[in-house]
Every structure is written in C-alpha cells, then in structure tokens.
PDB file of N, CA and C in Angstrom:
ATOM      1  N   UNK A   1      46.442  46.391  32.523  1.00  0.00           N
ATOM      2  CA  UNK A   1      45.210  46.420  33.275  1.00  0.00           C
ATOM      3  C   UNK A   1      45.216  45.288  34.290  1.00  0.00           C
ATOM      4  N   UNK A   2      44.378  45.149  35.243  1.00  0.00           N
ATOM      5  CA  UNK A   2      44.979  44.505  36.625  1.00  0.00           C
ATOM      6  C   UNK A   2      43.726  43.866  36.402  1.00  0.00           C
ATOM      7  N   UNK A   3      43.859  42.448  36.921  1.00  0.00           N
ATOM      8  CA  UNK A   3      42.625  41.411  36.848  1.00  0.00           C
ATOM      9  C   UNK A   3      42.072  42.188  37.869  1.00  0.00           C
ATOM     10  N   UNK A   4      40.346  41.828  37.892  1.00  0.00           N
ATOM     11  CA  UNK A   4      39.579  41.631  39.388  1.00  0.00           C
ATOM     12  C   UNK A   4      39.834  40.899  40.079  1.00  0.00           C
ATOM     13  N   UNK A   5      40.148  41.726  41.920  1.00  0.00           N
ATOM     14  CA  UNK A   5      40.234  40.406  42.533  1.00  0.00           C
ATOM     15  C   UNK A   5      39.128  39.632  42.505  1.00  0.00           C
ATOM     16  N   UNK A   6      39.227  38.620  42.861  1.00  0.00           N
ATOM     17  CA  UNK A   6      38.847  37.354  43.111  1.00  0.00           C
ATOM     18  C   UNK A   6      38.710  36.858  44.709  1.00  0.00           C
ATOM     19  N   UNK A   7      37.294  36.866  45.258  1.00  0.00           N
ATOM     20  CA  UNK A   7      37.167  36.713  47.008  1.00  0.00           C
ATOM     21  C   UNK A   7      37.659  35.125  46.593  1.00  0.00           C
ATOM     22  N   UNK A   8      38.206  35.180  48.211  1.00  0.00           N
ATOM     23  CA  UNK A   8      38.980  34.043  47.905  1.00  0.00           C
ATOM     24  C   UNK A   8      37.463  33.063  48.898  1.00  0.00           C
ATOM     25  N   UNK A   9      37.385  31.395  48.776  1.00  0.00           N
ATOM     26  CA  UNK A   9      36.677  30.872  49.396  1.00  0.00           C
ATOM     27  C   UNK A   9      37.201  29.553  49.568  1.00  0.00           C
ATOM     28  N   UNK A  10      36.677  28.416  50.256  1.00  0.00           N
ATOM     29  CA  UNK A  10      36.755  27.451  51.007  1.00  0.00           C
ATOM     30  C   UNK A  10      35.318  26.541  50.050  1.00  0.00           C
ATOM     31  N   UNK A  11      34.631  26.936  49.265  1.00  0.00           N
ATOM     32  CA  UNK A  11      32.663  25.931  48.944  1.00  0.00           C
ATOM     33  C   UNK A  11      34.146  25.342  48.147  1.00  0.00           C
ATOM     34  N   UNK A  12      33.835  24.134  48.163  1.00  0.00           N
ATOM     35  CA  UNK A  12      34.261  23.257  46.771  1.00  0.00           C
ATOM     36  C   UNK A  12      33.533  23.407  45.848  1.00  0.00           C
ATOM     37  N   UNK A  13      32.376  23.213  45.831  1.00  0.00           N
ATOM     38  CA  UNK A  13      31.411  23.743  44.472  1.00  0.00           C
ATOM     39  C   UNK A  13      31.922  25.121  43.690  1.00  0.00           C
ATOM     40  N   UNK A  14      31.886  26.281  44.513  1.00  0.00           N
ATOM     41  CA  UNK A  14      32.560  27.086  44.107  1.00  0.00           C
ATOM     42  C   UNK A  14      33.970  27.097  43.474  1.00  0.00           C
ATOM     43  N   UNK A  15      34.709  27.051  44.155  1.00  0.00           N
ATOM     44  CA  UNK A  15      35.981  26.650  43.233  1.00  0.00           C
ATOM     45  C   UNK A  15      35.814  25.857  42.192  1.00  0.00           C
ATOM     46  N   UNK A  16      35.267  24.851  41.800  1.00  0.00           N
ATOM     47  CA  UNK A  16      35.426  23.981  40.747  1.00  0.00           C
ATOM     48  C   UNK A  16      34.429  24.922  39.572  1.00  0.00           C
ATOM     49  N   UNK A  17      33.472  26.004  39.915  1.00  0.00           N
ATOM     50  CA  UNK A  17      32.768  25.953  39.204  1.00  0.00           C
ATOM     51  C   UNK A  17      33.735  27.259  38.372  1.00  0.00           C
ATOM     52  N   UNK A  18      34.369  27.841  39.651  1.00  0.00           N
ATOM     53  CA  UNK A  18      35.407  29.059  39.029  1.00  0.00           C
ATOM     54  C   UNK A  18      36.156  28.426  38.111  1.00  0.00           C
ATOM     55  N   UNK A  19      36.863  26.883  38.253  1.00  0.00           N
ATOM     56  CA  UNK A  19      37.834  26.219  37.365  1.00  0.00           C
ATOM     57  C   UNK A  19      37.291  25.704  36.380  1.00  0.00           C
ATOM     58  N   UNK A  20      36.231  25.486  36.199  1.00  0.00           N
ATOM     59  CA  UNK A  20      35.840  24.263  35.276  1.00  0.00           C
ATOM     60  C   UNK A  20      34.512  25.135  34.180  1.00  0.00           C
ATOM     61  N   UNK A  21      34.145  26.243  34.754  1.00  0.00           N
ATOM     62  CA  UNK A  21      32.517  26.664  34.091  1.00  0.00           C
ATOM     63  C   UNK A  21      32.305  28.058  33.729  1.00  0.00           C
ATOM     64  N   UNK A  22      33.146  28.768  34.407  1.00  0.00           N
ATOM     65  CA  UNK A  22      33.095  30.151  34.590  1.00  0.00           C
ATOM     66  C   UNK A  22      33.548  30.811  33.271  1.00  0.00           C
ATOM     67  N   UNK A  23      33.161  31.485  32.758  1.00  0.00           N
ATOM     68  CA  UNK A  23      33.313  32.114  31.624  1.00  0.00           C
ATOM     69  C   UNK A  23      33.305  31.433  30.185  1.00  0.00           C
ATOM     70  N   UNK A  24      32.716  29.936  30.518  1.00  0.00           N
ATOM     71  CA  UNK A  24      33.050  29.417  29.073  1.00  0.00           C
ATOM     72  C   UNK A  24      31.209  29.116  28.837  1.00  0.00           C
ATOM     73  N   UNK A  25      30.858  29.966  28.138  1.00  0.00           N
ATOM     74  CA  UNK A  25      29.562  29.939  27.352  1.00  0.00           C
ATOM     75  C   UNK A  25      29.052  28.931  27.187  1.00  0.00           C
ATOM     76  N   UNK A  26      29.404  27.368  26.681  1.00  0.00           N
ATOM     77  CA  UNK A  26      29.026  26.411  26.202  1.00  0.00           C
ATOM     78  C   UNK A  26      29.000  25.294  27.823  1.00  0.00           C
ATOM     79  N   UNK A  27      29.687  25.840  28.166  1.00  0.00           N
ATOM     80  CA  UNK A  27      29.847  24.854  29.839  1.00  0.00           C
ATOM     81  C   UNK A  27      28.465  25.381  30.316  1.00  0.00           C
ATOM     82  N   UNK A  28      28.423  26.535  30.655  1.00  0.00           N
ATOM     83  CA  UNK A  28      27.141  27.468  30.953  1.00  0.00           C
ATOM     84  C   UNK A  28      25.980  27.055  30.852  1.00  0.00           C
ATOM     85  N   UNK A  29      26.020  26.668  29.275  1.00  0.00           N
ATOM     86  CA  UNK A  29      24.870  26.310  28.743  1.00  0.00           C
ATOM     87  C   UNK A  29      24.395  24.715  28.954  1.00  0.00           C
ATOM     88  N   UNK A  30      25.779  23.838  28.852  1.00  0.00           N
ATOM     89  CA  UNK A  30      25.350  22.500  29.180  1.00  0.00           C
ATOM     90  C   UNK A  30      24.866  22.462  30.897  1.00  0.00           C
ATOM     91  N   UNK A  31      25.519  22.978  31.616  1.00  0.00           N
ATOM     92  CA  UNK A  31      25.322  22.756  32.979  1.00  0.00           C
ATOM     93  C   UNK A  31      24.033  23.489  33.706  1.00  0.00           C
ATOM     94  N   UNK A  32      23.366  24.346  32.721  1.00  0.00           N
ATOM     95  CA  UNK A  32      21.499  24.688  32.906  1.00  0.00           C
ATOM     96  C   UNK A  32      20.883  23.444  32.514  1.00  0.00           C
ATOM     97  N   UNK A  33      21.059  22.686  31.281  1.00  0.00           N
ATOM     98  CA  UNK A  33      20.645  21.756  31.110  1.00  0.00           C
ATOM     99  C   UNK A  33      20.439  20.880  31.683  1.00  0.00           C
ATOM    100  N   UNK A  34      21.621  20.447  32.444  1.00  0.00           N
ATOM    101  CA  UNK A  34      22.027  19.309  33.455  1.00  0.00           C
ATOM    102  C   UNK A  34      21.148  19.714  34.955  1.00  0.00           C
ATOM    103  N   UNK A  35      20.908  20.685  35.270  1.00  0.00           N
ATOM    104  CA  UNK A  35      20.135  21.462  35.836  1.00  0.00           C
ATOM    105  C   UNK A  35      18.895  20.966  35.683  1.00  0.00           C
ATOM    106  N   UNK A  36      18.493  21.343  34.732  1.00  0.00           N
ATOM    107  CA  UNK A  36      17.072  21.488  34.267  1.00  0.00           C
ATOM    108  C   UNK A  36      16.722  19.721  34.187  1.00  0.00           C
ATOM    109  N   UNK A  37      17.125  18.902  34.085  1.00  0.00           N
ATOM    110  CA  UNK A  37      17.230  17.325  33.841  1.00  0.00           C
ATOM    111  C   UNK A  37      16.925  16.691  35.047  1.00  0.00           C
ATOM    112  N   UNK A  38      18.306  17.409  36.054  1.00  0.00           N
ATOM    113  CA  UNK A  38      18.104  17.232  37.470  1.00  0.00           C
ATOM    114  C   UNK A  38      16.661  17.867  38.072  1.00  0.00           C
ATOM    115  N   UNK A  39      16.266  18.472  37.794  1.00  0.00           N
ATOM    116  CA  UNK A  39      14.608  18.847  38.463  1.00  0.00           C
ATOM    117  C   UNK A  39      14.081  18.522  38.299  1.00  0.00           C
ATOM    118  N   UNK A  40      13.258  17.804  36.972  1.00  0.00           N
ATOM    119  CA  UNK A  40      12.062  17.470  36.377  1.00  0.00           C
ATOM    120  C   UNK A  40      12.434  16.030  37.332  1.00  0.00           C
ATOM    121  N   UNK A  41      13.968  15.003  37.547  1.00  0.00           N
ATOM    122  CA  UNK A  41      13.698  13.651  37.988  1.00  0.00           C
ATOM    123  C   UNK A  41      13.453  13.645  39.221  1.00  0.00           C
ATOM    124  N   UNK A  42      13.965  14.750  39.956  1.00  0.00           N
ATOM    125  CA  UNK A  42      13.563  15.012  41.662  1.00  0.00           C
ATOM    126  C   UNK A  42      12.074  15.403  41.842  1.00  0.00           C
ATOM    127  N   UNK A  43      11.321  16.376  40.728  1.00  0.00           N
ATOM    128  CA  UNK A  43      10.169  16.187  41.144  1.00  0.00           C
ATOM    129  C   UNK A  43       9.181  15.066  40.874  1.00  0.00           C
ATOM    130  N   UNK A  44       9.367  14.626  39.776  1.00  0.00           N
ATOM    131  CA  UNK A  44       8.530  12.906  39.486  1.00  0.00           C
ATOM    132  C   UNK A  44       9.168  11.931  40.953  1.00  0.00           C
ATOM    133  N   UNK A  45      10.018  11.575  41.336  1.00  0.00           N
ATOM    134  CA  UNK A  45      10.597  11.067  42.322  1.00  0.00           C
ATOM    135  C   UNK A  45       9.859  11.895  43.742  1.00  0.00           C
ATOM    136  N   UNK A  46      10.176  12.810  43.594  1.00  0.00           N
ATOM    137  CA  UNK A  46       9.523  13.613  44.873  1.00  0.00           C
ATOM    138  C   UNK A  46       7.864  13.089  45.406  1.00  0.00           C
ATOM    139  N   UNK A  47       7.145  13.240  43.997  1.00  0.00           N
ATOM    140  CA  UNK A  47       5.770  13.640  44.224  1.00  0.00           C
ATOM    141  C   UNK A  47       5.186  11.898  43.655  1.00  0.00           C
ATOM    142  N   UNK A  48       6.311  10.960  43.430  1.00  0.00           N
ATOM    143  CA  UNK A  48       5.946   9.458  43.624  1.00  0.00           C
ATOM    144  C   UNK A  48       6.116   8.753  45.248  1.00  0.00           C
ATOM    145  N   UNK A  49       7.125   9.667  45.512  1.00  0.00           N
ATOM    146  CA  UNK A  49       7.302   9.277  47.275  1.00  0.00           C
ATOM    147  C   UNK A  49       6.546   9.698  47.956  1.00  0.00           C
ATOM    148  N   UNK A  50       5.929  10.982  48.098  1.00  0.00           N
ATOM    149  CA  UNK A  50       4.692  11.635  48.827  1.00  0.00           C
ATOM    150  C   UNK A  50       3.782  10.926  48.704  1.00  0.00           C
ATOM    151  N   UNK A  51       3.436  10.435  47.627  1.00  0.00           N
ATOM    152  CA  UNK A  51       2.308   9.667  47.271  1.00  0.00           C
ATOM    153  C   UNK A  51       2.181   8.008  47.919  1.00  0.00           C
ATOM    154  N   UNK A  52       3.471   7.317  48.288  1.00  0.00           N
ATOM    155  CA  UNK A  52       3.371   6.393  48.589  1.00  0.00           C
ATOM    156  C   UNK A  52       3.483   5.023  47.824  1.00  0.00           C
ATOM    157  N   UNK A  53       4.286   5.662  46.731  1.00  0.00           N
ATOM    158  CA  UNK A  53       4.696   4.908  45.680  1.00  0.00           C
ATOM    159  C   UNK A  53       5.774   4.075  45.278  1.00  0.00           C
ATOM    160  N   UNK A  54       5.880   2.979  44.777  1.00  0.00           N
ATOM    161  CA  UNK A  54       7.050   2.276  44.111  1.00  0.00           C
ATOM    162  C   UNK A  54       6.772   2.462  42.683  1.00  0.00           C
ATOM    163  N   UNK A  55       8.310   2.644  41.936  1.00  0.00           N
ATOM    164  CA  UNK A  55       8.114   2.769  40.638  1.00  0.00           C
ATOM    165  C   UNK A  55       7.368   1.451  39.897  1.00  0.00           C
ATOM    166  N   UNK A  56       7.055   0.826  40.143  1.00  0.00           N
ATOM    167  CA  UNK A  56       6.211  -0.140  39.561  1.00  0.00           C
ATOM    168  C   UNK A  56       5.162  -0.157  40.226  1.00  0.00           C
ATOM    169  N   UNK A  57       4.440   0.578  41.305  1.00  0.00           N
ATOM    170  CA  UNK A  57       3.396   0.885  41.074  1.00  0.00           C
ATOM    171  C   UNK A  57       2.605   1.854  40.500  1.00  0.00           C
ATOM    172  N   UNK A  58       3.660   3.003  40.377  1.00  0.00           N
ATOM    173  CA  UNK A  58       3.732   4.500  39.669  1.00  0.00           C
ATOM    174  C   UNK A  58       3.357   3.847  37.813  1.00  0.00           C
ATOM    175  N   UNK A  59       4.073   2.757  37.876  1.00  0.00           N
ATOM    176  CA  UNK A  59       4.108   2.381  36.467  1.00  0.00           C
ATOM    177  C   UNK A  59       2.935   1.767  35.788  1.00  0.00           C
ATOM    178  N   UNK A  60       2.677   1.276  36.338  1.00  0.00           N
ATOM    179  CA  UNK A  60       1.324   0.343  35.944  1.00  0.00           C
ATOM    180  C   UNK A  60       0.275   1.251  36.227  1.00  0.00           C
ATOM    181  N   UNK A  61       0.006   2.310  37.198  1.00  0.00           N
ATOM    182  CA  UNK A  61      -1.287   3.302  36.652  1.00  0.00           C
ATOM    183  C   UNK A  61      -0.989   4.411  35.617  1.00  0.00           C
ATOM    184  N   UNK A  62       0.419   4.623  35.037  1.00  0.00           N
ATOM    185  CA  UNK A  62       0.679   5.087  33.416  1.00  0.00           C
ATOM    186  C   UNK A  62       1.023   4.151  32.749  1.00  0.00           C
ATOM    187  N   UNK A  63       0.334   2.855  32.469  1.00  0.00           N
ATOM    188  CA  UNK A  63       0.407   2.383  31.859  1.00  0.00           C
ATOM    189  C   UNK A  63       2.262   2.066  31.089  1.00  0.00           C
ATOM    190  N   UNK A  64       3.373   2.171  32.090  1.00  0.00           N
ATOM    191  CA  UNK A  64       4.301   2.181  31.499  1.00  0.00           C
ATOM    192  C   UNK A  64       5.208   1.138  32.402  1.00  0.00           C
ATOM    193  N   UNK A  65       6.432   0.958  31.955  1.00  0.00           N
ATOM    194  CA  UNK A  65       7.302  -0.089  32.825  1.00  0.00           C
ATOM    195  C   UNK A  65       8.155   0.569  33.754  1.00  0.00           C
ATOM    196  N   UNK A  66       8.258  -0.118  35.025  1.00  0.00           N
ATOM    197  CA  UNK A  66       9.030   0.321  36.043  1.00  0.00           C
ATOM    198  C   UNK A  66      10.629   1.110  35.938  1.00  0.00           C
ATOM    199  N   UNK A  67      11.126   0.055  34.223  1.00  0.00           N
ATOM    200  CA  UNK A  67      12.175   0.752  34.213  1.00  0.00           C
ATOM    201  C   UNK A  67      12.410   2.425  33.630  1.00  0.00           C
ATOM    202  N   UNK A  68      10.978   2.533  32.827  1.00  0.00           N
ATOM    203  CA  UNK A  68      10.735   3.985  32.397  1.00  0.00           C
ATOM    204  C   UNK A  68      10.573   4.767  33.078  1.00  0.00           C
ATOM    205  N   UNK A  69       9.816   4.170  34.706  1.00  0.00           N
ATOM    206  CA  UNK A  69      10.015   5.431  35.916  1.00  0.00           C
ATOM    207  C   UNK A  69      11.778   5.674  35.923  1.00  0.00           C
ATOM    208  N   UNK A  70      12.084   4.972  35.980  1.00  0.00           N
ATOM    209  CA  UNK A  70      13.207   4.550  36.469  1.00  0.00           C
ATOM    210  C   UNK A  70      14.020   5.298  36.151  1.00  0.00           C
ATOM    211  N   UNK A  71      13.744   5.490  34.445  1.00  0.00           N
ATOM    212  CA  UNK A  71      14.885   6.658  33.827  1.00  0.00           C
ATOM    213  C   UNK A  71      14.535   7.706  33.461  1.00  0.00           C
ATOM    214  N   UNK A  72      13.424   8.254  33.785  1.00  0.00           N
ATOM    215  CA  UNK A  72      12.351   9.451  34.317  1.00  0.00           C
ATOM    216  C   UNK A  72      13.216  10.067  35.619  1.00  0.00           C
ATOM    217  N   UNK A  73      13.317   9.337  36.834  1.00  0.00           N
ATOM    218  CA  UNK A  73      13.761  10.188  37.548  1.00  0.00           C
ATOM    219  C   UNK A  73      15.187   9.784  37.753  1.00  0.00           C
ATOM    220  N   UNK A  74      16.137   9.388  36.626  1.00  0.00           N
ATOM    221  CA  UNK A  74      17.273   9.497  36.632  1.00  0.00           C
ATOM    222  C   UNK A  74      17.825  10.895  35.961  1.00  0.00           C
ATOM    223  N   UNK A  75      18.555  11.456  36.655  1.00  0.00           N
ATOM    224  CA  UNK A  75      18.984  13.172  36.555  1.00  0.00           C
ATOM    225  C   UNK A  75      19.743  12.959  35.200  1.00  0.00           C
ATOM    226  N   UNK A  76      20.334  12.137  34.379  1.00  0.00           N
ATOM    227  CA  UNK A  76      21.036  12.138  32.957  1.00  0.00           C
ATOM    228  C   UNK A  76      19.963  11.947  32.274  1.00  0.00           C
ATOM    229  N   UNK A  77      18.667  11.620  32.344  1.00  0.00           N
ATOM    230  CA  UNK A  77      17.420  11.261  31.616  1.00  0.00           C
ATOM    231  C   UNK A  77      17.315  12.446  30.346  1.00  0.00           C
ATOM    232  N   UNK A  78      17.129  12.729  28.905  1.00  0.00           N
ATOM    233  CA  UNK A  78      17.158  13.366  28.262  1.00  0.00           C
ATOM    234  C   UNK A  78      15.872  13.557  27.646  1.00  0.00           C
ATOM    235  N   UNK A  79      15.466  12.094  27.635  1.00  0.00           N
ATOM    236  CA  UNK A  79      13.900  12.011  26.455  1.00  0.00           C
ATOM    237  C   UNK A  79      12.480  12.249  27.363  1.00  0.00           C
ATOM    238  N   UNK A  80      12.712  13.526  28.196  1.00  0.00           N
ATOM    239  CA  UNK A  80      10.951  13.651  28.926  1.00  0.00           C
ATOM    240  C   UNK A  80       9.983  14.238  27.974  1.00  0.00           C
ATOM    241  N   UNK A  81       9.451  13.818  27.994  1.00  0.00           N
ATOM    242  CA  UNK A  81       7.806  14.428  27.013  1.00  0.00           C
ATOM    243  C   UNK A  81       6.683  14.517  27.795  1.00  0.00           C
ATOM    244  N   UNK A  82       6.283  15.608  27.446  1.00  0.00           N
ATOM    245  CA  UNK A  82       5.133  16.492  28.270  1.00  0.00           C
ATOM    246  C   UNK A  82       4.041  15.102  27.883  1.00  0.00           C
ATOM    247  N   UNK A  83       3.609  14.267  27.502  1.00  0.00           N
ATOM    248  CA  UNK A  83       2.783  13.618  27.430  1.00  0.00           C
ATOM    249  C   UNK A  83       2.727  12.525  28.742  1.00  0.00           C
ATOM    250  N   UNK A  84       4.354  11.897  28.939  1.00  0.00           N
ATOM    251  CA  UNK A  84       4.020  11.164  29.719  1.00  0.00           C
ATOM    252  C   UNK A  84       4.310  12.217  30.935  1.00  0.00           C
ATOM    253  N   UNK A  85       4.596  13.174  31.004  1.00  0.00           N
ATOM    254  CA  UNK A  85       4.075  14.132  32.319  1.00  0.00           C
ATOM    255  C   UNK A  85       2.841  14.077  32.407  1.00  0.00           C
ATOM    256  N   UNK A  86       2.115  14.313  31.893  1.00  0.00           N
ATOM    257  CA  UNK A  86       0.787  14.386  31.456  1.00  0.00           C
ATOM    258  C   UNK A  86       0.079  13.154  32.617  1.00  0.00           C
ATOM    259  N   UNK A  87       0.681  12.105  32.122  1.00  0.00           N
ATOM    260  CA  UNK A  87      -0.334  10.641  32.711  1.00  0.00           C
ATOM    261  C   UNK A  87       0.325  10.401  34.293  1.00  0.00           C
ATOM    262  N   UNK A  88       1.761  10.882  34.379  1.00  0.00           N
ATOM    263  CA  UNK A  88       2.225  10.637  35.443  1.00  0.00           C
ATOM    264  C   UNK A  88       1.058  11.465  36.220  1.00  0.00           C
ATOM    265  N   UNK A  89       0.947  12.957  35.911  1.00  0.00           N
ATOM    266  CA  UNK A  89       0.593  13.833  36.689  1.00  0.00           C
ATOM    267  C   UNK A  89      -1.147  13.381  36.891  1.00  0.00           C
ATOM    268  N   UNK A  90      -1.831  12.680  35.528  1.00  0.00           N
ATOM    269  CA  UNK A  90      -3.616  12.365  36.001  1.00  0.00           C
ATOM    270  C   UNK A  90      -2.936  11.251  36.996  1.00  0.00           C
ATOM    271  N   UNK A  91      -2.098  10.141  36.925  1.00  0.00           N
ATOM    272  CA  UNK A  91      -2.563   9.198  38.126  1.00  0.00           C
ATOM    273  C   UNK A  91      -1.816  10.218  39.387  1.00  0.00           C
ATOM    274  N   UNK A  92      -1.139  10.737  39.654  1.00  0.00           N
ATOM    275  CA  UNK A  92      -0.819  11.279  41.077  1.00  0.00           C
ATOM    276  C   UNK A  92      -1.835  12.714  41.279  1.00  0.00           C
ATOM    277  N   UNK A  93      -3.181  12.570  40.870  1.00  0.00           N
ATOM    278  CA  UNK A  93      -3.791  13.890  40.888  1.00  0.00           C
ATOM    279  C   UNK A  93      -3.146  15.113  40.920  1.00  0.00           C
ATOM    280  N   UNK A  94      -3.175  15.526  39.721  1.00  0.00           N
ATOM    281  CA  UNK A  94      -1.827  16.608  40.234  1.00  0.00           C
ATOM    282  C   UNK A  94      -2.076  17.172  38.211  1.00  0.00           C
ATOM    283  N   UNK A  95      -1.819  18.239  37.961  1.00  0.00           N
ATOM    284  CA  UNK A  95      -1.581  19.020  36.396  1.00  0.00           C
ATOM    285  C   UNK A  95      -0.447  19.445  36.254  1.00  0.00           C
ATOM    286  N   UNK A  96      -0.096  19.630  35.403  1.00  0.00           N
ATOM    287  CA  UNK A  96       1.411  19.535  34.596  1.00  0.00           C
ATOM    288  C   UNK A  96       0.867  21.478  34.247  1.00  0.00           C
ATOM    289  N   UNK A  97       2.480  22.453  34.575  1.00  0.00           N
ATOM    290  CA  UNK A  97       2.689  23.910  34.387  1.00  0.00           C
ATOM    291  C   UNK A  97       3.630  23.768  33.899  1.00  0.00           C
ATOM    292  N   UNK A  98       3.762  24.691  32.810  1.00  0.00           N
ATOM    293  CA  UNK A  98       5.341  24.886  32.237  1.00  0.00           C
ATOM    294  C   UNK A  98       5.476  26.576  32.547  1.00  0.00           C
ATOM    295  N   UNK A  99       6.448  26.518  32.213  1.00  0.00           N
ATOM    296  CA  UNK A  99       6.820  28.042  32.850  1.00  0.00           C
ATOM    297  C   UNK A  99       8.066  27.928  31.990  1.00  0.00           C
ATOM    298  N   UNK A 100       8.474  29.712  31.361  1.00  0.00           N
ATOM    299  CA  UNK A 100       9.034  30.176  30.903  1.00  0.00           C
ATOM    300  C   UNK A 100       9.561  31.049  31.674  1.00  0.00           C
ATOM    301  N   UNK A 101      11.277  31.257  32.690  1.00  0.00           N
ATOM    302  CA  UNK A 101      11.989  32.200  33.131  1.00  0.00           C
ATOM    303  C   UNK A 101      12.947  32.536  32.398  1.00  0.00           C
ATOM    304  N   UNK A 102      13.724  33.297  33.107  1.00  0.00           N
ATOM    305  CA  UNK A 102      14.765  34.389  32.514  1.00  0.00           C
ATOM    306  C   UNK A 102      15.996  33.414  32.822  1.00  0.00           C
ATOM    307  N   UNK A 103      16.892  33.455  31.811  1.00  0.00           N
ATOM    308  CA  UNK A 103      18.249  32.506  32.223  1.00  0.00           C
ATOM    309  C   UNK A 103      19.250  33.312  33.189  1.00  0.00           C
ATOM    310  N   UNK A 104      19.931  32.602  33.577  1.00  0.00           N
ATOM    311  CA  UNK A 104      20.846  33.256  34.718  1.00  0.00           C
ATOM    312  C   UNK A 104      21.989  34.802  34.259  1.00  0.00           C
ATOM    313  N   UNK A 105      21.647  34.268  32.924  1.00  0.00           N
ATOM    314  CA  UNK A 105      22.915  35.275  32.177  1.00  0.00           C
ATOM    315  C   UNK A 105      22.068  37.041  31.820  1.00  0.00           C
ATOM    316  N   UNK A 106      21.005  36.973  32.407  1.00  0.00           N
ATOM    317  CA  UNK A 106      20.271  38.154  32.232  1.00  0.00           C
ATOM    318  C   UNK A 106      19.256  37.931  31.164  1.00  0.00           C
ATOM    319  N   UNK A 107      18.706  36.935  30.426  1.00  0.00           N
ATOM    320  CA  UNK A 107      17.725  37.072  29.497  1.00  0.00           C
ATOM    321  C   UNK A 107      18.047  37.839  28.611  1.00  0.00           C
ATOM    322  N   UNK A 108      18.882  38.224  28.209  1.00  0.00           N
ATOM    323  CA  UNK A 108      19.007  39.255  26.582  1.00  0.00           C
ATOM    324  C   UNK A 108      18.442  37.648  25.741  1.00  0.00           C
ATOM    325  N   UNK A 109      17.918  38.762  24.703  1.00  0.00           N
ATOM    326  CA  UNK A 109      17.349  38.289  23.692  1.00  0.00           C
ATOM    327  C   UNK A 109      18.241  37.923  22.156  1.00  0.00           C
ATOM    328  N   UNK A 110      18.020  37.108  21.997  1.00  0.00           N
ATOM    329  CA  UNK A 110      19.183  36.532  20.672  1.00  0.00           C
ATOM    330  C   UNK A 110      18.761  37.578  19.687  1.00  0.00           C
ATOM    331  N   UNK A 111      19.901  37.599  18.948  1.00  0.00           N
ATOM    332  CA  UNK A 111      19.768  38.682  17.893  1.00  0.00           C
ATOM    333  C   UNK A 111      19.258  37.668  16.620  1.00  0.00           C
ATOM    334  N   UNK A 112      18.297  37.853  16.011  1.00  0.00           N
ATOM    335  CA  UNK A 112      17.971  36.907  14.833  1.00  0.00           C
ATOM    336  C   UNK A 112      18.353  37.665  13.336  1.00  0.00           C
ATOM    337  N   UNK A 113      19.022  36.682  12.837  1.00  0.00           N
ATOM    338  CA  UNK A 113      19.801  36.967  11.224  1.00  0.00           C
ATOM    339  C   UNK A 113      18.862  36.337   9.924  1.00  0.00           C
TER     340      UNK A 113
END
C-alpha cells in the first residue's frame, strides 16, 4: 500500500510539527495544553496592558505580589485558578467565561469502562 502524499511546504512550524507531533497522541495532547497555558497568560497580560497597568500595580488591587502576576502571564504557568481570575477580572472591570469547545481531533467522546 503506498503512503499519502505529503504537500510538500517551506512554514517551519509546519514541518517541525509534521516531525515532532503528528500522529503521536500524547504530543497532541501535551501541545493543546501548552496552548491552552499560552492563552489564559496573553490574555491577563493583554487586558493588564489595555488597562494601563504594571504588574505591581495589577498586584496590589488583587491583593497579590508582582511576582504572581508575573507567573500568571508566563505561558509555562500551570497553577491558574478561577479564583484569582476572579479578582484579576473585579479589579480590571471585566467577568470571568469559561467555555467548553470541541478538541481539534473531532470531539468523539471517551468510551467509559
């Protein structure tokens, strides 16, 4: 049986993601994560800069330390809790949405045993 071709391309992203991510389930899964890590620190970062903010001033109206902004909107950041979303979001007037989408792999539903 004859592989699929394969369009050939020039993205570096692409290629690496063909070499390094593509078909291995667990890469897949870490690199949504890494994803998902990377957004939550671009939007706290985002919507502290709109605002006119330094992380130590962001910090002191949640009651928290500059270096906790700090690793809030660092994209490896692991420990976010909807709570201190919560206070970030009362001092930048603003409410906290969560949302539930479909994963990239089509949303099938886990089979439960």
């Amino acid at each position: 049986m004859r592989k699929p071709k394969i369009e050939k391309t020039s993205d570096a992203i692409d290629i690496l993601h063909r070499r390094y991510v593509r078909g291995d389930a667990g890469k897949l899964a870490a690199l949504e994560s890494i994803r998902a890590d990377n957004a939550v620190a671009r939007k706290i970062y985002d919507l502290r800069t709109k605002a006119g903010l330094t992380q130590r001033e962001l910090a002191k109206m949640v009651k928290t330390s500059a270096s906790a902004i700090c690793r809030l909107e660092g994209a490896d950041y692991e420990g976010h809790s909807l709570a201190m979303f919560n206070r970030i979001a009362e001092a930048l007037d603003r409410r906290v949405e969560i949302r539930f989408v479909p994963t990239r792999h089509g949303g099938e539903r886990p089979v439960l045993v």
